[in-house]
N, C-alpha and C. Protein backbone atom coordinates (compact mmCIF):
# COMPACT_ATOMS: atom_id res chain seq x y z
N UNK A 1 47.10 -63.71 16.77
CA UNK A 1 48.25 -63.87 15.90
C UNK A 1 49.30 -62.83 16.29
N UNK A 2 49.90 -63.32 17.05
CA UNK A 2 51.00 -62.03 17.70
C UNK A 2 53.04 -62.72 17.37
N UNK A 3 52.26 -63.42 16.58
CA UNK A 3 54.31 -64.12 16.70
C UNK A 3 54.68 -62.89 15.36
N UNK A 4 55.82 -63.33 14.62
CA UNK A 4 56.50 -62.59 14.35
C UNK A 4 56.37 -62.69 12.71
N UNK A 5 56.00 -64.11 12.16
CA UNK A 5 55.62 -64.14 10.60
C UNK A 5 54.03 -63.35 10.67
N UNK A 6 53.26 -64.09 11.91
CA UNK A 6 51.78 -63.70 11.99
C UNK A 6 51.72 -61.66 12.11
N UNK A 7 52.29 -61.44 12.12
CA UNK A 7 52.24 -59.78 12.44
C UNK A 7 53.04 -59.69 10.70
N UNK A 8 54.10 -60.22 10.35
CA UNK A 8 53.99 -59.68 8.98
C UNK A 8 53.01 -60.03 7.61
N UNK A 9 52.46 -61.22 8.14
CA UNK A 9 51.44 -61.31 7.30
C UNK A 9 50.60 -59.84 7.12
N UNK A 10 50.11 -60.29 8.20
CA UNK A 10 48.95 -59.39 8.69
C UNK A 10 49.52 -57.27 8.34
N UNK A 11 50.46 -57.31 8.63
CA UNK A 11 51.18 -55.86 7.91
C UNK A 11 51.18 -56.16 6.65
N UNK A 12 51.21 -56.98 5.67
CA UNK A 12 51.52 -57.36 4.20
C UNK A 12 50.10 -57.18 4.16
N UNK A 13 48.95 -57.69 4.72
CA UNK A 13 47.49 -57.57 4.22
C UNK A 13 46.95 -56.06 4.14
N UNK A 14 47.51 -55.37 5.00
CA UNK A 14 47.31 -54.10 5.30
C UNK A 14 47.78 -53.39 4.19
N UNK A 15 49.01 -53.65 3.73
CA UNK A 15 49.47 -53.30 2.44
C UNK A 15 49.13 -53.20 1.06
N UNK A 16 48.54 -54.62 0.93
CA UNK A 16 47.87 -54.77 0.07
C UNK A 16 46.34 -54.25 -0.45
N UNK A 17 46.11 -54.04 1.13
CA UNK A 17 44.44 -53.39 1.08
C UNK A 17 44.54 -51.62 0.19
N UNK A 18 45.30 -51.30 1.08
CA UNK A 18 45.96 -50.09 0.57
C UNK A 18 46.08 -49.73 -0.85
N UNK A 19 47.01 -50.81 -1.65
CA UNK A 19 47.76 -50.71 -2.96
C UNK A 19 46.66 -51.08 -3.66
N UNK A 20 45.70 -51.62 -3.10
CA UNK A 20 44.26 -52.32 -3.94
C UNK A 20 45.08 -53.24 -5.22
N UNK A 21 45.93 -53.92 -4.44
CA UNK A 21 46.28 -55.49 -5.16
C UNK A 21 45.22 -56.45 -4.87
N UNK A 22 44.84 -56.72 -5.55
CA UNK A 22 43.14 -57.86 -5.83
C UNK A 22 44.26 -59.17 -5.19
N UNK A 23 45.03 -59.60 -6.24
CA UNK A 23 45.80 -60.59 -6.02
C UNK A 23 46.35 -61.15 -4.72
N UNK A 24 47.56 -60.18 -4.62
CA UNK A 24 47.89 -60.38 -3.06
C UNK A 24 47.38 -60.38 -1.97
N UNK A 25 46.07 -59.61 -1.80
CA UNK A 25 45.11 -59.46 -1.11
C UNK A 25 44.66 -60.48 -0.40
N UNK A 26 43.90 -61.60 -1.67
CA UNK A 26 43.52 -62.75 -1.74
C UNK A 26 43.96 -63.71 -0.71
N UNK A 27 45.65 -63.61 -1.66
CA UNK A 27 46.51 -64.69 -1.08
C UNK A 27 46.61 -64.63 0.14
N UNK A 28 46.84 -63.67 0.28
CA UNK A 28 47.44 -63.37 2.26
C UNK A 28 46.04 -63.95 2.88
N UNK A 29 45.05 -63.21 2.60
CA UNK A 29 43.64 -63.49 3.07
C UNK A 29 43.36 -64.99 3.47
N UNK A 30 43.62 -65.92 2.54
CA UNK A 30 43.67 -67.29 2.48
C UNK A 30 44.00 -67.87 3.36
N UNK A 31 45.74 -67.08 3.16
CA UNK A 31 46.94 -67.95 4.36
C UNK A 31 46.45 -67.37 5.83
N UNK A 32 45.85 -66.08 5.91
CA UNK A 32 45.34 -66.04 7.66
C UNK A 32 43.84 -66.60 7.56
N UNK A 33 43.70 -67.11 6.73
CA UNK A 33 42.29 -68.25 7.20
C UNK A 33 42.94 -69.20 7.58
N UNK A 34 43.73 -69.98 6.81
CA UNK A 34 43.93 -71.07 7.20
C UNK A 34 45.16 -70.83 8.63
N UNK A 35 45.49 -69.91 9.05
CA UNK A 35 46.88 -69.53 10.30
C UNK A 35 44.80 -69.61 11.21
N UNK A 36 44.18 -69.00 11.32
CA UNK A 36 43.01 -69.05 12.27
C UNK A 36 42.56 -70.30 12.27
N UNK A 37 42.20 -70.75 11.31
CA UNK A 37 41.60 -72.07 11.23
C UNK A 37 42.66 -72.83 12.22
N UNK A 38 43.66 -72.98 11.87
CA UNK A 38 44.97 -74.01 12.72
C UNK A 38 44.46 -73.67 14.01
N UNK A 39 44.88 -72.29 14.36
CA UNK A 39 44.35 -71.65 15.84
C UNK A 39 42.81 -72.12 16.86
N UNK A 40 41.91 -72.52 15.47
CA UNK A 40 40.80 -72.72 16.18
C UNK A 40 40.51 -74.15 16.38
N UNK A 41 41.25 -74.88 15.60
CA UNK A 41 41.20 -76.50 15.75
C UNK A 41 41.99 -77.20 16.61
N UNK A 42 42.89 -76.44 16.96
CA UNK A 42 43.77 -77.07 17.63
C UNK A 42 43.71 -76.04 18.93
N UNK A 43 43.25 -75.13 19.34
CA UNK A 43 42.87 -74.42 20.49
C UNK A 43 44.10 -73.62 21.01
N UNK A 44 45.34 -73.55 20.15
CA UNK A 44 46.08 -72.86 20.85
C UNK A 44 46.66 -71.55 19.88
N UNK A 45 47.63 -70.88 19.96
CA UNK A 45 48.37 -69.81 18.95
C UNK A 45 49.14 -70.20 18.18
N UNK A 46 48.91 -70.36 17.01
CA UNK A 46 50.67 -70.91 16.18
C UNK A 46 51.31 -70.22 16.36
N UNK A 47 52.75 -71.12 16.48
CA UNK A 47 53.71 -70.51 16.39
C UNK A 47 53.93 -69.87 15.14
N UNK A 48 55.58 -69.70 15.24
CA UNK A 48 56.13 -68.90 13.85
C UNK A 48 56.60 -70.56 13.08
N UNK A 49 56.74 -71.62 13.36
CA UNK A 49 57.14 -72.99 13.10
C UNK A 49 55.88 -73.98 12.52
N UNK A 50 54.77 -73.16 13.22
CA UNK A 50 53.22 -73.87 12.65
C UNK A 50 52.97 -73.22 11.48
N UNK A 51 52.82 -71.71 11.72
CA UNK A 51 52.92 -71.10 10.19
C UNK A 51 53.60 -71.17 9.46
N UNK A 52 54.62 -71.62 9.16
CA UNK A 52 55.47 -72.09 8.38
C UNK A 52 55.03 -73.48 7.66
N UNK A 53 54.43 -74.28 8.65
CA UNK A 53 54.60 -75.11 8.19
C UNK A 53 52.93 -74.88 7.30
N UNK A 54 52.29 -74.25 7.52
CA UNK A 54 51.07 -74.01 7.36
C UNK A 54 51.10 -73.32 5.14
N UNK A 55 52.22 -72.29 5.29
CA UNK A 55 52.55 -71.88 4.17
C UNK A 55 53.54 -72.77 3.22
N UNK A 56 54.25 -73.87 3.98
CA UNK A 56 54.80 -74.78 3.24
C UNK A 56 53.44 -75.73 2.22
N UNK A 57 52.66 -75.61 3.38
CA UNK A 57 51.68 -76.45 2.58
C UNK A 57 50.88 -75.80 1.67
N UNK A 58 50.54 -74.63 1.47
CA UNK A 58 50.04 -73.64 0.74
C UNK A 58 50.53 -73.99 -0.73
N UNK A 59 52.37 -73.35 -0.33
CA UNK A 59 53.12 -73.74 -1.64
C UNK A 59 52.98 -75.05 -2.81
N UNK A 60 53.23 -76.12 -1.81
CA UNK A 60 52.82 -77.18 -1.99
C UNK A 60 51.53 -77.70 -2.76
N UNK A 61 50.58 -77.14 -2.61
CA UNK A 61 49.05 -77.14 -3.10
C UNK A 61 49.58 -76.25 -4.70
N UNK A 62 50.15 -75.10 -4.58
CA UNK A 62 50.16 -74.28 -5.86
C UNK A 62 50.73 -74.77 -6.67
N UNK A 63 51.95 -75.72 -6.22
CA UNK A 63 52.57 -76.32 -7.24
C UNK A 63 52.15 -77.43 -7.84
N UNK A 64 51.03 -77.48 -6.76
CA UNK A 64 50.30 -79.35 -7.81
C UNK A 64 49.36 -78.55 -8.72
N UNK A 65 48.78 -77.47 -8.39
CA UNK A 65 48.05 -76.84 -9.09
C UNK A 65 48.31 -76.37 -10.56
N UNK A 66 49.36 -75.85 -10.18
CA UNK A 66 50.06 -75.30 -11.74
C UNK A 66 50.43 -76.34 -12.26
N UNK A 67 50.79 -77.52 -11.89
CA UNK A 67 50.69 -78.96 -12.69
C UNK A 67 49.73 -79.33 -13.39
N UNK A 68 48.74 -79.01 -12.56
CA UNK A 68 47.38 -80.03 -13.04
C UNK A 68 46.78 -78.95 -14.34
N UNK A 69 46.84 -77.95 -13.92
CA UNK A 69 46.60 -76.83 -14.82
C UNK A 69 47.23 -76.80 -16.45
N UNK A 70 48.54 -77.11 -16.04
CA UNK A 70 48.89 -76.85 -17.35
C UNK A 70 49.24 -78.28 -18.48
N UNK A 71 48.51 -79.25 -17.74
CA UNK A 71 48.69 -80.17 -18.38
C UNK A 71 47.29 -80.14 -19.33
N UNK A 72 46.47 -79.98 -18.42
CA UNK A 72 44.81 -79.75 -18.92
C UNK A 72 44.57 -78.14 -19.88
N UNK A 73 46.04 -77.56 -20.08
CA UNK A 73 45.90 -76.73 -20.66
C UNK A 73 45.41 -75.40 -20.67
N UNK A 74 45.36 -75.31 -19.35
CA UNK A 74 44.40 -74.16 -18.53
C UNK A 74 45.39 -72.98 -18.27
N UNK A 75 46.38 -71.98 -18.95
CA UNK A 75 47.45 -71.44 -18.68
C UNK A 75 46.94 -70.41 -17.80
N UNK A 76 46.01 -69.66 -18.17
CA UNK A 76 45.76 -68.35 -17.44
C UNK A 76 45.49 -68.55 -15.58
N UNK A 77 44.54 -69.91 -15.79
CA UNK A 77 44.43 -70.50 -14.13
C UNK A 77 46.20 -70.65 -13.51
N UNK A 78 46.60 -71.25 -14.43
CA UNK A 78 48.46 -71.82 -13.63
C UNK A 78 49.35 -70.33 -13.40
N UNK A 79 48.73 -69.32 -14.16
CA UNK A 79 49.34 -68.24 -13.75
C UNK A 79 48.96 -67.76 -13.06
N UNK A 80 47.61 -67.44 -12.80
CA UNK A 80 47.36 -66.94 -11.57
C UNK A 80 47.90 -67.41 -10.39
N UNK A 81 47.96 -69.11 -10.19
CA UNK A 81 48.24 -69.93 -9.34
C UNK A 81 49.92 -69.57 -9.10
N UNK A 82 51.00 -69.45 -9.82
CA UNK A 82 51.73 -69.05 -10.14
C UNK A 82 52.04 -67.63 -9.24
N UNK A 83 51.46 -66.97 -9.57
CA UNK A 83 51.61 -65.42 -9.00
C UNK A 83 51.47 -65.66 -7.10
N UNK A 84 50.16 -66.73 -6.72
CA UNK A 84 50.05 -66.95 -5.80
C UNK A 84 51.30 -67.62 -5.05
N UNK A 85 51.98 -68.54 -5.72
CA UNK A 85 52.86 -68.98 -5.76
C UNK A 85 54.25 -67.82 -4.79
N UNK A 86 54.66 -67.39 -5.58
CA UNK A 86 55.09 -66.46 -5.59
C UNK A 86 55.11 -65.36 -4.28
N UNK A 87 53.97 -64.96 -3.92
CA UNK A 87 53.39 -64.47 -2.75
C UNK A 87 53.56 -64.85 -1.17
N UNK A 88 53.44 -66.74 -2.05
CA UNK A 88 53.71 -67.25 -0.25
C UNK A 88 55.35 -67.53 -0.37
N UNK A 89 56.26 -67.65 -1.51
CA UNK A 89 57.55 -67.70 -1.06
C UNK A 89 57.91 -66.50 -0.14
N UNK A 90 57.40 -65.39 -0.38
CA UNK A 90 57.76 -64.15 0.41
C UNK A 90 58.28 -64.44 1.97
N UNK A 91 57.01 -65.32 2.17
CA UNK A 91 57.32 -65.53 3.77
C UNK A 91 57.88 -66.78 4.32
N UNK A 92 58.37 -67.23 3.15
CA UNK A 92 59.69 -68.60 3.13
C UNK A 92 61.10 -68.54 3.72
N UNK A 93 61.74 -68.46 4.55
CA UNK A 93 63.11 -68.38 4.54
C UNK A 93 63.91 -68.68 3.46
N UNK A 94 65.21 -68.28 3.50
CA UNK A 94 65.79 -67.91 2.11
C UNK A 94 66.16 -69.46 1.85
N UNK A 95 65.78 -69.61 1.00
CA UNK A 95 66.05 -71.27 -0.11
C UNK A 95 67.56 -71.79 -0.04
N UNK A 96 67.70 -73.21 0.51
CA UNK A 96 69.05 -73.69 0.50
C UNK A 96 69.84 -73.93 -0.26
N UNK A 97 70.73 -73.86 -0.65
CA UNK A 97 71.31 -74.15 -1.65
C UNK A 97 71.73 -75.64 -2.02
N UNK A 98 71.43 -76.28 -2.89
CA UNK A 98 72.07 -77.40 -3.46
C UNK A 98 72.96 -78.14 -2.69
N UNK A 99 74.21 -77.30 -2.61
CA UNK A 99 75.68 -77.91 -1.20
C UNK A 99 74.84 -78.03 -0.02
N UNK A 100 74.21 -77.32 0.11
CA UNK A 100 73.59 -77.67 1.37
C UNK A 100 72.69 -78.57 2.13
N UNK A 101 71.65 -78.53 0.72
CA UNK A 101 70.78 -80.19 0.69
C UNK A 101 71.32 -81.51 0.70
N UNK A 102 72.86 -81.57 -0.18
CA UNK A 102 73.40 -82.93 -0.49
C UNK A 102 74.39 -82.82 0.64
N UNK A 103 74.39 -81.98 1.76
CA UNK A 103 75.60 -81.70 2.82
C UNK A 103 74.33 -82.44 3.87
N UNK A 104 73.18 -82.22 4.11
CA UNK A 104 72.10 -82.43 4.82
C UNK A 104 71.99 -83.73 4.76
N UNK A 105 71.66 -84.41 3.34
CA UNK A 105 71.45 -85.63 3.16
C UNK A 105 72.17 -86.44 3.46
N UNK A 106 73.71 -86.44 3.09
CA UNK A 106 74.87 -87.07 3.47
C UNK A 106 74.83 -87.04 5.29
N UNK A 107 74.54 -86.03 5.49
CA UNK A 107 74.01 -86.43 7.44
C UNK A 107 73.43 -86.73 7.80
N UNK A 108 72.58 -87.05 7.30
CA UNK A 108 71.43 -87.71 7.84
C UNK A 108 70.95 -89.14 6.93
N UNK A 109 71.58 -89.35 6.06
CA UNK A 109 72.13 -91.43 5.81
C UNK A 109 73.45 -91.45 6.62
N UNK A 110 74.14 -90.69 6.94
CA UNK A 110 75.25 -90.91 8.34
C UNK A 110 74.85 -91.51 9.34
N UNK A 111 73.77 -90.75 9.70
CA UNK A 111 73.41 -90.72 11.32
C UNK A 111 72.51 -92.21 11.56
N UNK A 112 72.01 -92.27 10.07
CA UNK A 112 70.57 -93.33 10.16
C UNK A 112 71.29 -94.87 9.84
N UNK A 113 72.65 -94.80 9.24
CA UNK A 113 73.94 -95.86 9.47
C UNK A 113 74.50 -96.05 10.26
N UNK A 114 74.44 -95.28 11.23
CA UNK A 114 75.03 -95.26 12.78
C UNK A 114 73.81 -95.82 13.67
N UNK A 115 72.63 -95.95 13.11
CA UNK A 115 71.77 -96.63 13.98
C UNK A 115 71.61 -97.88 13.34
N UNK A 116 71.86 -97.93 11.93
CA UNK A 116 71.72 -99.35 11.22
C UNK A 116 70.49 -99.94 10.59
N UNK A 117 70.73 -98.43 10.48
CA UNK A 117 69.10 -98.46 9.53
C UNK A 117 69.44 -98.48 8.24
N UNK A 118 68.35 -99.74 7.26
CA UNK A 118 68.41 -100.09 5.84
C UNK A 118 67.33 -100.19 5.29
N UNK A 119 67.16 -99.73 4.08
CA UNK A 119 65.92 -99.71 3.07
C UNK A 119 65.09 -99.00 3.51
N UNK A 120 63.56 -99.03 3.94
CA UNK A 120 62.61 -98.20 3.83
C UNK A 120 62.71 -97.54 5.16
N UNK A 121 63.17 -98.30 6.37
CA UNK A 121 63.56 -97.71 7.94
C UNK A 121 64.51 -96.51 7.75
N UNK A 122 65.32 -96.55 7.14
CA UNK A 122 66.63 -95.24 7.17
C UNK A 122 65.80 -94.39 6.00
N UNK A 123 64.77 -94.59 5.02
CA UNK A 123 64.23 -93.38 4.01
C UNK A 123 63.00 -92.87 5.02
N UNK A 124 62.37 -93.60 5.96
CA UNK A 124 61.72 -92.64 7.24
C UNK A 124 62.96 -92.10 7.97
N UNK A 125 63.70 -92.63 8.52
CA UNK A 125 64.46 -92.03 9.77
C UNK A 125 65.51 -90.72 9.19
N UNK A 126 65.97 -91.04 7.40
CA UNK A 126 66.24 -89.64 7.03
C UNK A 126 65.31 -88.79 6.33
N UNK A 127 63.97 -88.82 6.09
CA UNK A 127 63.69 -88.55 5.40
C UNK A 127 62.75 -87.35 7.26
N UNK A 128 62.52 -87.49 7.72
CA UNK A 128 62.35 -86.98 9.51
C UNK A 128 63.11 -86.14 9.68
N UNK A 129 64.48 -86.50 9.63
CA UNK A 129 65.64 -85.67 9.87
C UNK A 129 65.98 -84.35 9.10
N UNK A 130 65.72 -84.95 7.96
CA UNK A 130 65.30 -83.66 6.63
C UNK A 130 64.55 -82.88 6.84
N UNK A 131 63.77 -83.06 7.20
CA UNK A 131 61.82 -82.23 7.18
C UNK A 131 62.59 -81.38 8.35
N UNK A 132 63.22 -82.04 9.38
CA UNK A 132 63.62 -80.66 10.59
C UNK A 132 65.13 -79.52 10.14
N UNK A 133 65.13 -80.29 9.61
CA UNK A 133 66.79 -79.83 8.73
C UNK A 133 66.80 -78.20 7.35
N UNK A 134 65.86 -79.20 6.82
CA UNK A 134 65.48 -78.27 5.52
C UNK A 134 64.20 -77.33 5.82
N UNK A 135 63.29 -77.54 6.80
CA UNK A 135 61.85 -77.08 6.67
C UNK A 135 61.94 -75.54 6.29
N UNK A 136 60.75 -75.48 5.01
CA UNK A 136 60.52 -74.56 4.68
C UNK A 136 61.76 -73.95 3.68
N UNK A 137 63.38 -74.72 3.66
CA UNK A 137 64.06 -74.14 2.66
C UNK A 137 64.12 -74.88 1.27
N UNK A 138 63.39 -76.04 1.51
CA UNK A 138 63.70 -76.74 0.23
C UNK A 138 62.77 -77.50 -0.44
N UNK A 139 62.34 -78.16 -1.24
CA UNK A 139 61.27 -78.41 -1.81
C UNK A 139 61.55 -79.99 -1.46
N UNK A 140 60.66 -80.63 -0.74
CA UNK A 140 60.77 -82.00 0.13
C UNK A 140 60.40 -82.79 -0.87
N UNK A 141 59.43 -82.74 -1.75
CA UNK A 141 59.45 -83.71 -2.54
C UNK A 141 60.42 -84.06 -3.50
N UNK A 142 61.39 -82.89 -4.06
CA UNK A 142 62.82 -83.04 -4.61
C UNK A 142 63.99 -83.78 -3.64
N UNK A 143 63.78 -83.37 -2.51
CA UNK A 143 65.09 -83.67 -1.54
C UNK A 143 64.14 -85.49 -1.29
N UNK A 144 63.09 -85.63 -1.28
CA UNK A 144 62.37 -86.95 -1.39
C UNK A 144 63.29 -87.76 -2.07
N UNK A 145 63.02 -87.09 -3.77
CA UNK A 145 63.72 -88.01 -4.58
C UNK A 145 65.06 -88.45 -5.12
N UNK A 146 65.56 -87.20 -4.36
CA UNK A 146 67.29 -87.46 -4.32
C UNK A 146 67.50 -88.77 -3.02
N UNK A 147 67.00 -88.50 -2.14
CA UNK A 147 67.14 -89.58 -1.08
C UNK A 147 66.97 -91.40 -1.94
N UNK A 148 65.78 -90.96 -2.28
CA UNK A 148 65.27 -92.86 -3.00
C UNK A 148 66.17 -92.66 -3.60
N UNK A 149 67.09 -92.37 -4.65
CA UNK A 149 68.10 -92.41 -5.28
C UNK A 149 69.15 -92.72 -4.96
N UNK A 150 69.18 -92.41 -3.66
CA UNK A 150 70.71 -93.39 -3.08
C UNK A 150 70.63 -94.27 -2.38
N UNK A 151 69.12 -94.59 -2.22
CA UNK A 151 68.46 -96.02 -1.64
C UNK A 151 69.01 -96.78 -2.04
């Protein structure tokens, strides 16, 4: 793990060992299982673009979590989950702004009208374009549902 998120993880774990944060500890711990695991299944080094995408999915998991949690009424689990939450935005690039998502979207039903793409063909062909556009700044299943919306 020598790229450039993988070395701050790995300095953040060090940190944490230190501060004897139980919590953060954890988390980080997790996310370089699963950054090794990637490494060992697929036989090569992630990048800084694999880990990313690796902690997108992390996020992703916490937020169904704290869903499922607090519907079933389980608050103390959704906070923890929550805190975890929290932890892996750290190593998120900074979040897009709004103008920027509906500036994204509007380019990419541009581009997918310029090929003449309609209905479910142009919500893959922008919804592709997005994922390389936004990755890691925006929450895809929101920018998902703004898209079907102008379907």
């Amino acid at each position: 793990m020598s790229t450039g998120l993988a070395s701050q993880i790995s300095d953040a774990i060090k940190t944490a060992m230190r501060a004897h944060d139980s919590t953060r500890l954890g988390t980080l711990r997790l996310l370089q299982a699963a950054i090794k695991q990637k490494a060992v299944d697929e036989r090569v080094e992630p990048d800084d673009a694999a880990i990313l995408a690796i902690i997108e999915k992390q996020v992703k998991q916490r937020r169904e979590s704290i869903a499922a949690f607090e519907s079933a009424g389980r608050t103390a689990s959704a906070d923890q989950e929550r805190a975890e939450l929290d932890i892996l935005r750290e190593f998120l690039p900074q979040g897009a702004s709004p103008e920027e998502i509906a500036a994204a979207i509007d380019a990419a039903f541009a581009q997918a009208a310029g090929q003449g793409l309609q209905g479910g063909a142009a919500m893959g062909a922008v919804m592709g374009q997005l994922k390389k556009a936004l990755a890691g700044r925006a929450d895809m299943a929101a920018v998902s549902a703004q898209v079907r919306a102008r379907l």
